[in-house]
Protein backbone atom coordinates (compact mmCIF):
# COMPACT_ATOMS: atom_id res chain seq x y z
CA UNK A 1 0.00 0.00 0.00
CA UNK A 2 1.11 3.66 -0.82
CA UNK A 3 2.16 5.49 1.95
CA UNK A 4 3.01 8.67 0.73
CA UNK A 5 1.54 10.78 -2.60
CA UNK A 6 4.82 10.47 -4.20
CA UNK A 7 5.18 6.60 -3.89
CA UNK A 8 1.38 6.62 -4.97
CA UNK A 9 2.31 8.86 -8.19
CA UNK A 10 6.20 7.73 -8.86
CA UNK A 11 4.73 4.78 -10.75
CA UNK A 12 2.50 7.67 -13.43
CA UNK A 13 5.36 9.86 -13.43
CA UNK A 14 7.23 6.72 -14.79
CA UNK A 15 5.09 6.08 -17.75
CA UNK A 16 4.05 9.73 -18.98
CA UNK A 17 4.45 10.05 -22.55
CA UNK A 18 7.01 12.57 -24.00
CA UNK A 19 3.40 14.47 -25.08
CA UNK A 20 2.28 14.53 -21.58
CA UNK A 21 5.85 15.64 -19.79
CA UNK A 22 5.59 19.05 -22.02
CA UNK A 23 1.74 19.47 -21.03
CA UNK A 24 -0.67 17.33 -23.53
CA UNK A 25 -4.02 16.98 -22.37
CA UNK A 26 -4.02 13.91 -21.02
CA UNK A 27 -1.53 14.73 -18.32
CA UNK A 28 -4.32 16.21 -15.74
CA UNK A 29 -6.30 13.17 -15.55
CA UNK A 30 -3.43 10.85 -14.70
CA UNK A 31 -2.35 13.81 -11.94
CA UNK A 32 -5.40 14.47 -10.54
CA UNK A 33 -6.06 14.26 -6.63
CA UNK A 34 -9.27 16.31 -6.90
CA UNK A 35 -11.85 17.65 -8.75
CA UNK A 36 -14.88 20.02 -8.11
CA UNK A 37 -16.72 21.36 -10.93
CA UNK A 38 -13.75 23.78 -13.23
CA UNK A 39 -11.80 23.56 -9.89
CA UNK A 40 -9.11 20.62 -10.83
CA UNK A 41 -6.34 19.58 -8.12
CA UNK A 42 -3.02 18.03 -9.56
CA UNK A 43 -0.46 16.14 -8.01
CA UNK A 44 3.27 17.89 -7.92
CA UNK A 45 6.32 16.81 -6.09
CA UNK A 46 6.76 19.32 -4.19
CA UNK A 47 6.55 17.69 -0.65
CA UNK A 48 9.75 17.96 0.12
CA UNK A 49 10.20 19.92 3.54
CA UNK A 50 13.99 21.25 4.82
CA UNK A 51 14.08 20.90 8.44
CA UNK A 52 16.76 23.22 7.90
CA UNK A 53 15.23 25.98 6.36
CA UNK A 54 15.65 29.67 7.98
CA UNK A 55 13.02 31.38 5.28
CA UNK A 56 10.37 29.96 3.86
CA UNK A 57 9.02 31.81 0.32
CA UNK A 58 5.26 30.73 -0.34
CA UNK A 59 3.44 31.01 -3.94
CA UNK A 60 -0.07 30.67 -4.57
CA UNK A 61 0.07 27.27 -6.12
CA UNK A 62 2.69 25.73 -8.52
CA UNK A 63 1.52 26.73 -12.62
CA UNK A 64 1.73 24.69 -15.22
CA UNK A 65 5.58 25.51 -16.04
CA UNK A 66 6.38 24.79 -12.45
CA UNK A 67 4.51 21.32 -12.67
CA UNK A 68 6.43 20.11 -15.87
CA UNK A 69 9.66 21.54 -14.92
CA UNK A 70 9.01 18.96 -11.73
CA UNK A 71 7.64 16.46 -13.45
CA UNK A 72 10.92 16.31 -16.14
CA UNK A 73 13.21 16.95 -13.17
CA UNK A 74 11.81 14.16 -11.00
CA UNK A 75 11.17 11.23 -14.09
CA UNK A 76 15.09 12.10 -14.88
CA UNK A 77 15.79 11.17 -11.45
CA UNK A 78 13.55 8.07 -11.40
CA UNK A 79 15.26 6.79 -14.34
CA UNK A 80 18.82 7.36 -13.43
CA UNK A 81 17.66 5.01 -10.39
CA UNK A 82 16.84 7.98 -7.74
CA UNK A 83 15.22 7.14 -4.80
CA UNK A 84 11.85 9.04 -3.05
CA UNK A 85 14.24 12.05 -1.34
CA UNK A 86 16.59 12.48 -3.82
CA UNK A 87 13.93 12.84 -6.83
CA UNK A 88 11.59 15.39 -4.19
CA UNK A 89 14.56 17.45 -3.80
CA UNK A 90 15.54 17.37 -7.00
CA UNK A 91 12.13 18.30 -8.22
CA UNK A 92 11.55 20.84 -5.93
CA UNK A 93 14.95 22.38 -6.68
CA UNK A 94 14.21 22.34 -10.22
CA UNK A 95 10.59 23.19 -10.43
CA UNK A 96 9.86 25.66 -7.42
CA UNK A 97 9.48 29.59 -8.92
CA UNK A 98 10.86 28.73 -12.16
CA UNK A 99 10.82 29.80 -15.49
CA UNK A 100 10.48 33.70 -15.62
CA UNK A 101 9.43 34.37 -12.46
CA UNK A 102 12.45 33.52 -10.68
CA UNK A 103 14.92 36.24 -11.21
CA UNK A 104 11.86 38.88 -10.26
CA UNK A 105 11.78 36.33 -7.14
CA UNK A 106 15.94 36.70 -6.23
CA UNK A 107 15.45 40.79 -7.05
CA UNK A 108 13.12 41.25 -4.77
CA UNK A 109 14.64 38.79 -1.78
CA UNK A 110 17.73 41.06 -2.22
CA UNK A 111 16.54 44.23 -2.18
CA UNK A 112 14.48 44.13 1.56
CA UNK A 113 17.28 42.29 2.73
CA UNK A 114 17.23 38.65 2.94
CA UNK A 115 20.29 37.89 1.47
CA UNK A 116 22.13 40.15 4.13
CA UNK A 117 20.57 37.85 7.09
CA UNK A 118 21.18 34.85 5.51
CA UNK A 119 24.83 35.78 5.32
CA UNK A 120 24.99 35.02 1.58
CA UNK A 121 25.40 37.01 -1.70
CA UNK A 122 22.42 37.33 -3.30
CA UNK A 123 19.20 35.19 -2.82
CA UNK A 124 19.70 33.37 -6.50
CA UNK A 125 21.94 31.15 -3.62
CA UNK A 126 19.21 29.90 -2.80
CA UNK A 127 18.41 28.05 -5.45
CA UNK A 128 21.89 26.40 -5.76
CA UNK A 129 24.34 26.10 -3.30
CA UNK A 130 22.54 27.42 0.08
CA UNK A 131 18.99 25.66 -0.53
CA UNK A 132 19.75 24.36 2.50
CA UNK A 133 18.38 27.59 3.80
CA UNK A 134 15.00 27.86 2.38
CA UNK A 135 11.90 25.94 1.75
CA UNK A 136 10.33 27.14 -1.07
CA UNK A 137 6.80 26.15 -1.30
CA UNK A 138 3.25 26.93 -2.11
CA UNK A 139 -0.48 27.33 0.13
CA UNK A 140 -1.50 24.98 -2.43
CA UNK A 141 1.30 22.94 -2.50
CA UNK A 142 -0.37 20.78 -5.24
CA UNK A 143 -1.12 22.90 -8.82
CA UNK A 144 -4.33 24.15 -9.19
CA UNK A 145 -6.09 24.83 -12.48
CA UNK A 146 -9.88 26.64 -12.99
CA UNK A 147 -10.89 25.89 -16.28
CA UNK A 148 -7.83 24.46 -17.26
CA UNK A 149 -6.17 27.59 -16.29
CA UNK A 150 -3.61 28.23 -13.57
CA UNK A 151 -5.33 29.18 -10.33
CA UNK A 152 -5.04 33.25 -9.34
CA UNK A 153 -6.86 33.36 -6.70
CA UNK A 154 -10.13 33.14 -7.30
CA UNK A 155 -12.40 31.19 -5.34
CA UNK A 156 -11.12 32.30 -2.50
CA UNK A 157 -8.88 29.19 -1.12
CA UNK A 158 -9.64 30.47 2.56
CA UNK A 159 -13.71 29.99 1.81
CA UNK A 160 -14.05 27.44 -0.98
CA UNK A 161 -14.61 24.09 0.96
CA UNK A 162 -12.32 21.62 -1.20
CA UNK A 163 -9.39 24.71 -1.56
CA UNK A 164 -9.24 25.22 2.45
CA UNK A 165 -9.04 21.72 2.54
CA UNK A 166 -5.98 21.25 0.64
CA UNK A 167 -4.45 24.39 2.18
CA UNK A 168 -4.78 22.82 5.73
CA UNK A 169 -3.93 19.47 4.97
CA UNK A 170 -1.16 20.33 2.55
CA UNK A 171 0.68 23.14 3.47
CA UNK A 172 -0.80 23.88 7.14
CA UNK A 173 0.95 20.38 8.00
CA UNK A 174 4.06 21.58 6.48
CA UNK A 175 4.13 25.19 8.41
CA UNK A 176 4.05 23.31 11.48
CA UNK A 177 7.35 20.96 10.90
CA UNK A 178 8.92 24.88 10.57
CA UNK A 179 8.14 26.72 13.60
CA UNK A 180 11.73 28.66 13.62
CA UNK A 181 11.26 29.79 10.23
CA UNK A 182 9.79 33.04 8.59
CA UNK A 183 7.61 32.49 6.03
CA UNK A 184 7.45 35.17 3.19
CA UNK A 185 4.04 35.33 1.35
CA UNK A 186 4.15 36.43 -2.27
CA UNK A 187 1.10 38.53 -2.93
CA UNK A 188 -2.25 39.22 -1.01
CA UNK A 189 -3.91 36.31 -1.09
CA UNK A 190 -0.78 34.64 0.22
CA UNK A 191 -0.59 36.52 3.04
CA UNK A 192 -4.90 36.14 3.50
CA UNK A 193 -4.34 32.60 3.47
CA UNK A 194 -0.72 32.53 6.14
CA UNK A 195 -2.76 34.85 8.42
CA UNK A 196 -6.24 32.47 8.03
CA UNK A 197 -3.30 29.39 9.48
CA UNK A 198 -2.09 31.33 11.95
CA UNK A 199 -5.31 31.86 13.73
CA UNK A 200 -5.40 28.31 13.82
CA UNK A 201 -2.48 27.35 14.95
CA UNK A 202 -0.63 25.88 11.89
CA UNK A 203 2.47 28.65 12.83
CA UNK A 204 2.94 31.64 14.54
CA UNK A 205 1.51 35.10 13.40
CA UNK A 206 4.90 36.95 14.09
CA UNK A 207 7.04 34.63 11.24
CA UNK A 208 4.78 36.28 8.63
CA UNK A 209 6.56 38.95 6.63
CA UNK A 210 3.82 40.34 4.21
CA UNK A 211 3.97 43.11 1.92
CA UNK A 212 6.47 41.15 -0.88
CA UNK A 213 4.46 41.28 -4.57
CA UNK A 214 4.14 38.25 -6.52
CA UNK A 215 7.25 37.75 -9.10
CA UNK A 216 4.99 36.95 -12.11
CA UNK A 217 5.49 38.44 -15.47
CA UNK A 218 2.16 40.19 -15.07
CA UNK A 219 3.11 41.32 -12.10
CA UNK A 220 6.20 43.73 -13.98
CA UNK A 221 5.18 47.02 -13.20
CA UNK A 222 4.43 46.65 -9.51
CA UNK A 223 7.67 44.78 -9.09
CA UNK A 224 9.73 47.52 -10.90
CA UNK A 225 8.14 50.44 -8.35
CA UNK A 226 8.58 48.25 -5.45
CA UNK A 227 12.67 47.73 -6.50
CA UNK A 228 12.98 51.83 -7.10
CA UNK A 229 13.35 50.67 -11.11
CA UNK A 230 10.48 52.96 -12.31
CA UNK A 231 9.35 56.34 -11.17
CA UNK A 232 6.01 57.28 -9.18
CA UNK A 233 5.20 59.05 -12.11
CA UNK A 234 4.93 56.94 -14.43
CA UNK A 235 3.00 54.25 -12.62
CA UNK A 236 -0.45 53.44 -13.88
CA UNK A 237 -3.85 53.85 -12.45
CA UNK A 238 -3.73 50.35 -11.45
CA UNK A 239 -0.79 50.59 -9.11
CA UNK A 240 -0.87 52.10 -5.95
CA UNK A 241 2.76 53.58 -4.80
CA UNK A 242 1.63 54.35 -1.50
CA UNK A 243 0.61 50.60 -0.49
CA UNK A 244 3.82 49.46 -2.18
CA UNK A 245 6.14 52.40 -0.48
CA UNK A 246 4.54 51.30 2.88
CA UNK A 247 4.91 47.53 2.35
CA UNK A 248 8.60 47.86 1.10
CA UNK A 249 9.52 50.06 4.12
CA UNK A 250 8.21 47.89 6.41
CA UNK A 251 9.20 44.41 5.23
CA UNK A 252 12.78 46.17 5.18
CA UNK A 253 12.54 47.11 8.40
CA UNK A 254 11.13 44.33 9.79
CA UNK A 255 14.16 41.83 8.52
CA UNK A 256 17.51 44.13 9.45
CA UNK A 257 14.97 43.86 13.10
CA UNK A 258 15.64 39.88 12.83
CA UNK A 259 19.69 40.56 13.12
């Protein structure tokens, strides 16, 4: 009998097709964990948890090009004989914030500060030789798709009765194996759902630095205020400087206060 979701799944990430590991249709029916109406739950092997970790960066859930990055990254391992840790970590390694997103991700680490209390050069560390210090993870650990489409959000995974459910049971379990660490939401609902844990207990209200803005593409202009790379005046109507100015000053402040 399976014991864990990976040893369930190992044996489907063995036999995807070469279609299926770059995204054919088939591939969500032989992931999925759940299903409710559009709302479609997908295994990823992303499970792995560092005891060791001193930050802990959470996304919203793991999109499509984080899934198949994984899925690649963990069937490599499988067939070159890898057993259940060393393919997780390997996966998670690989797949975790990739693609674009990841050197918005390592910009904005830097510039409140985290590499300077980790004691490392820059935050793209992280994802290399001192990923020993981080966890990096998602509320929904598992990807999430709404009409085929990566979740953003919307239901709300704090009030939607099969989304809260993974959220507790996936990454609540996980928060509370980390107790030491901060956990650094990326985006709003991030935060909505760290702060709807905390009340109940999954980890501590205090390791909760808010205010970071997701590192998606579609994210750009927000990200380029927030790192001083575009002026106040020529922002948009849909950004507002002031939130971001207060956010920014505050998450700064709030890790040079953890040295």
């Amino acid at each position: 009998m399976a014991n864990t979701p990976f040893q369930h799944f190992s044996p489907v990430i063995r036999s995807l097709t070469a279609a299926e590991l770059q995204g054919s249709s088939s591939l969500n029916e032989k992931l999925r964990i759940a299903q409710d109406g559009p709302i479609e739950v997908c295994y990823t092997p992303f499970e792995f948890i560092n005891p060791s970790a001193r930050v802990v960066i959470v996304g919203i859930t793991p999109g499509r090009t984080q899934l198949l990055n994984a899925l690649r990254e963990c069937r490599t391992q499988l067939d070159n004989g890898a057993g259940e840790l060393q393919a997780l970590i390997a996966a998670k390694q690989t797949g975790a914030f990739s693609g674009a997103m990841r050197p918005n991700l390592v910009s904005l680490l830097d510039h409140v500060g985290i590499h300077l209390w980790l004691g490392i050069k820059s935050c793209d560390e992280l994802f290399g030789s001192q990923s020993h210090l981080v966890q990096t993870t998602s509320v929904l650990r598992n990807a999430v798709f709404v009409n085929g489409e990566n979740y953003n959000g919307t239901p709300s995974m704090v009030r939607h009765p099969l989304l809260q459910q993974q959220l507790m049971d996936g990454f609540g379990e996980d928060a509370r194996a980390l107790p030491d660490a901060i956990f650094i939401p990326l985006g709003d609902k991030v935060a909505e759902a760290l702060f709807f844990l905390a009340e109940r207990g999954y980890l501590s209200k205090d390791r909760i630095l808010n205010g970071m803005p997701h590192p998606s593409g579609a994210n750009a202009e927000r990200i380029a205020y927030f790192l001083g790379n575009k002026a106040r005046a020529a922002l948009s109507s849909k950004t507002s400087p002031e939130k971001l100015d207060t956010a920014r000053d505050e998450l700064i402040d709030r890790i040079a206060a953890l040295a």
